[in-house]
Protein backbone atom coordinates (compact mmCIF):
# COMPACT_ATOMS: atom_id res chain seq x y z
CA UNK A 1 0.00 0.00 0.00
CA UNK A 2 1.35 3.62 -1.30
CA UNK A 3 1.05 6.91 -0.29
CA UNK A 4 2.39 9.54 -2.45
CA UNK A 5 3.01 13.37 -1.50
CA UNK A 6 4.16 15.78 -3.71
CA UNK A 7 5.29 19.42 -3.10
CA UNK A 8 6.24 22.38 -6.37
CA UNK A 9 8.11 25.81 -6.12
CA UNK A 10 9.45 27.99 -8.88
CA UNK A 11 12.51 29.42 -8.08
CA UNK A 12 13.89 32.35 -9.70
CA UNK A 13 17.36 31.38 -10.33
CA UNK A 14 19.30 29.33 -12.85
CA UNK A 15 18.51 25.57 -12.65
CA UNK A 16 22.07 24.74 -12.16
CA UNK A 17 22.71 27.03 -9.14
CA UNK A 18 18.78 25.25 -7.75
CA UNK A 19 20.20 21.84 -7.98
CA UNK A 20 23.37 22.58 -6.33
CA UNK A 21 21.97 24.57 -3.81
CA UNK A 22 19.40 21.75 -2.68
CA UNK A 23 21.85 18.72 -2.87
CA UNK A 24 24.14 20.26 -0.93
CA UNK A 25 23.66 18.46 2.51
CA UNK A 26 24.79 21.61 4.36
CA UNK A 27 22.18 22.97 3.45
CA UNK A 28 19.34 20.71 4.25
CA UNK A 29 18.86 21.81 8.08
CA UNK A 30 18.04 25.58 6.61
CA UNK A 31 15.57 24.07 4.27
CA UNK A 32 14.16 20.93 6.30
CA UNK A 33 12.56 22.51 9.27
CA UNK A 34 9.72 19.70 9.64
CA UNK A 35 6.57 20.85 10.75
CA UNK A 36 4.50 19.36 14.27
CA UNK A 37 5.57 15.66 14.41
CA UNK A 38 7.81 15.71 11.87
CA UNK A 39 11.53 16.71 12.77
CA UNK A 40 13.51 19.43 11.37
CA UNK A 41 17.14 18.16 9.92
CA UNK A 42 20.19 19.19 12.24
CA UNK A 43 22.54 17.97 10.09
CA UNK A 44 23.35 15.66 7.16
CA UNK A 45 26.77 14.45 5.49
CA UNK A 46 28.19 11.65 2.84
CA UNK A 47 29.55 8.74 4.59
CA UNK A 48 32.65 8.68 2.09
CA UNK A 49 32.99 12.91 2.65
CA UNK A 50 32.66 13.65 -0.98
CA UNK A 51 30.16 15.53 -3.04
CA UNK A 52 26.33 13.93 -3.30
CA UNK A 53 26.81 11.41 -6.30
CA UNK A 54 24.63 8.46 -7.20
CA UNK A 55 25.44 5.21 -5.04
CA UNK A 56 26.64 7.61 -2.06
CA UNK A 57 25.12 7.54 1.29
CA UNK A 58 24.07 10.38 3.04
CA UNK A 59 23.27 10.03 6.90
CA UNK A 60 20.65 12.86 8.12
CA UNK A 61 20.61 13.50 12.10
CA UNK A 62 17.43 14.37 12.90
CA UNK A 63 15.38 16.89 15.93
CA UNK A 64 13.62 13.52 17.42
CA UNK A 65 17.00 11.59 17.51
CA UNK A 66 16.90 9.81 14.91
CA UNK A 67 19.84 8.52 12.36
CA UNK A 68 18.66 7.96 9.14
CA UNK A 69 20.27 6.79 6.49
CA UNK A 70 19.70 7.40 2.53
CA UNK A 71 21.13 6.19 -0.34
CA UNK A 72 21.22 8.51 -3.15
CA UNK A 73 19.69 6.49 -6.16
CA UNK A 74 20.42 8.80 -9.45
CA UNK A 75 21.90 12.28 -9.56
CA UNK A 76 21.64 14.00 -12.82
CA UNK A 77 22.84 17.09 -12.92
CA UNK A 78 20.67 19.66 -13.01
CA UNK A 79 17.53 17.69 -13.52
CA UNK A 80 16.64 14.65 -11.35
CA UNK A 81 17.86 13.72 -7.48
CA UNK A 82 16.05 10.07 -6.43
CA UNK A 83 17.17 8.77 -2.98
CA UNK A 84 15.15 6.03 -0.55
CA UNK A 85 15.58 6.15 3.22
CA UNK A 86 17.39 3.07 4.54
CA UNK A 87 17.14 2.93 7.74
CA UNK A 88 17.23 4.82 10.98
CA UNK A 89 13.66 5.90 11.67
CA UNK A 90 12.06 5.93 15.29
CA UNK A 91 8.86 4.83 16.15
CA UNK A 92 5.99 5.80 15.51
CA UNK A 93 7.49 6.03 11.79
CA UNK A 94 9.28 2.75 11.89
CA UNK A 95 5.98 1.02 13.18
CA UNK A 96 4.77 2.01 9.61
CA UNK A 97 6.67 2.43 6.93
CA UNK A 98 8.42 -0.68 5.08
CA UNK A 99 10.02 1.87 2.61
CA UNK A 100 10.12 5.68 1.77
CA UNK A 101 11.97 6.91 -1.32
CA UNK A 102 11.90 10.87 -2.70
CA UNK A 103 12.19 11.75 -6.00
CA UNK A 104 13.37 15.80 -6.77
CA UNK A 105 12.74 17.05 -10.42
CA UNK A 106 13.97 19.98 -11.91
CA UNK A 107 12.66 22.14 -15.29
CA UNK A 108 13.93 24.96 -16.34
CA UNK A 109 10.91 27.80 -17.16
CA UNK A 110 11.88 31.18 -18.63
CA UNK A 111 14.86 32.81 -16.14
CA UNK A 112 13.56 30.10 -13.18
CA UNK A 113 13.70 26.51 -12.14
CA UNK A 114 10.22 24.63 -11.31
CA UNK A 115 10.86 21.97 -8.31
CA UNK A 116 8.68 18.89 -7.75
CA UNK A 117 9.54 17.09 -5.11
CA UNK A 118 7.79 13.59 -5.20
CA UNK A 119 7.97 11.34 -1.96
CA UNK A 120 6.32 7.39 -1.72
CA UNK A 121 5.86 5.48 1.51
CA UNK A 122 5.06 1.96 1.67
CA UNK A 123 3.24 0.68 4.80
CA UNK A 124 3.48 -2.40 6.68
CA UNK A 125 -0.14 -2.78 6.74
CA UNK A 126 -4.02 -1.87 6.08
CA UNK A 127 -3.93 0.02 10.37
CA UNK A 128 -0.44 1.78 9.03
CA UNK A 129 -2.08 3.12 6.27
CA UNK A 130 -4.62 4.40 7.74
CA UNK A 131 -2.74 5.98 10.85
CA UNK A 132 -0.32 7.57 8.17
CA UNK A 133 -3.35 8.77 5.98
CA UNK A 134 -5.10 10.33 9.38
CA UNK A 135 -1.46 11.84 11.35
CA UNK A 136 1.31 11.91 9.10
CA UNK A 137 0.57 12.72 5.68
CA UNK A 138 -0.84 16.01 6.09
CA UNK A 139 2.02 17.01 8.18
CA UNK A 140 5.04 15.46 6.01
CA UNK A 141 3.35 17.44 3.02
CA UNK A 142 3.59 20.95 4.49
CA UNK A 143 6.76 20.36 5.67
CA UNK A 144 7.74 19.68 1.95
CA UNK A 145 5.97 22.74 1.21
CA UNK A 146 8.16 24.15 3.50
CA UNK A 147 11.54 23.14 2.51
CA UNK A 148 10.66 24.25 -0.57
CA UNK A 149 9.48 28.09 0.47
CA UNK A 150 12.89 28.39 2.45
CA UNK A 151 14.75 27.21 -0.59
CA UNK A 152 12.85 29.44 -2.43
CA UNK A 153 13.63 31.97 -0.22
CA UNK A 154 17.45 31.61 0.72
CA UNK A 155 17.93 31.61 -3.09
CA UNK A 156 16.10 34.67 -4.12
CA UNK A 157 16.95 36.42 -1.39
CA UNK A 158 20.66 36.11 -1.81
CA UNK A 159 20.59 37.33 -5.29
């Protein structure tokens, strides 16, 4: 059983500097501030201390703890970033989720970049489903819309 959440921003800056900007994992606390019961990032880095590329692993410390662990899945520069969470995810979330995965596009519109971040979650089961569906959904959606506005914002505003 899926559930899908999606999240779109225009940004008005070349798509280059957008994807650089957002992969960068020192930025990610500035842009992923969560939003009720779903954490903000404190901090995120490559376990092999390179640039993001596809195959690395990226390990995301978390405001409720938690560890988690991604593994970047394709990184096209400037126009795709696809990634699935590992491991590392506390309860309630572990309880049910078998797998998450995000998918970041990137188009290129007039002197902007249009963002759609995509994110799937597979549950453990019909009761997972529907406790994600009633407390979680909502709240990992606007903190995608979120991420977004402060990338939005960091960007423009440092032109």
């Amino acid at each position: 059983m899926l559930i899908q959440t999606s999240a779109q921003t225009t940004i008005n800056a070349p798509i280059e500097r957008v994807f650089d900007e957002s992969i960068d994992c020192q930025n990610l606390p500035r842009c992923f501030t969560g939003y009720q019961a779903i954490p903000a990032i404190l901090s995120a880095t490559t376990t092999d201390g390179l640039s993001l590329h596809a195959g690395s692993t990226r390990i995301v410390h978390n405001s409720d703890g938690s560890k988690v662990t991604e593994r970047i899945i394709s990184l096209q520069r400037p126009t795709l970033q696809t990634y699935e969470l590992l491991d590392g995810l506390k309860p309630p979330f572990s309880w049910l989720l078998r797998s998450a995965s995000g998918k970041w596009s990137y188009q290129a519109i007039d002197s902007g970049t249009q963002i759609t971040w995509q994110f799937e979650f597979e549950m453990r089961h019909l009761l997972a489903y529907v406790v994600f569906l009633a407390m979680v959904k909502h709240p990992f959606q606007t903190a995608q819309n979120i991420c977004l506005a402060n990338l939005k914002r960091t960007m423009e505003d440092s032109d």
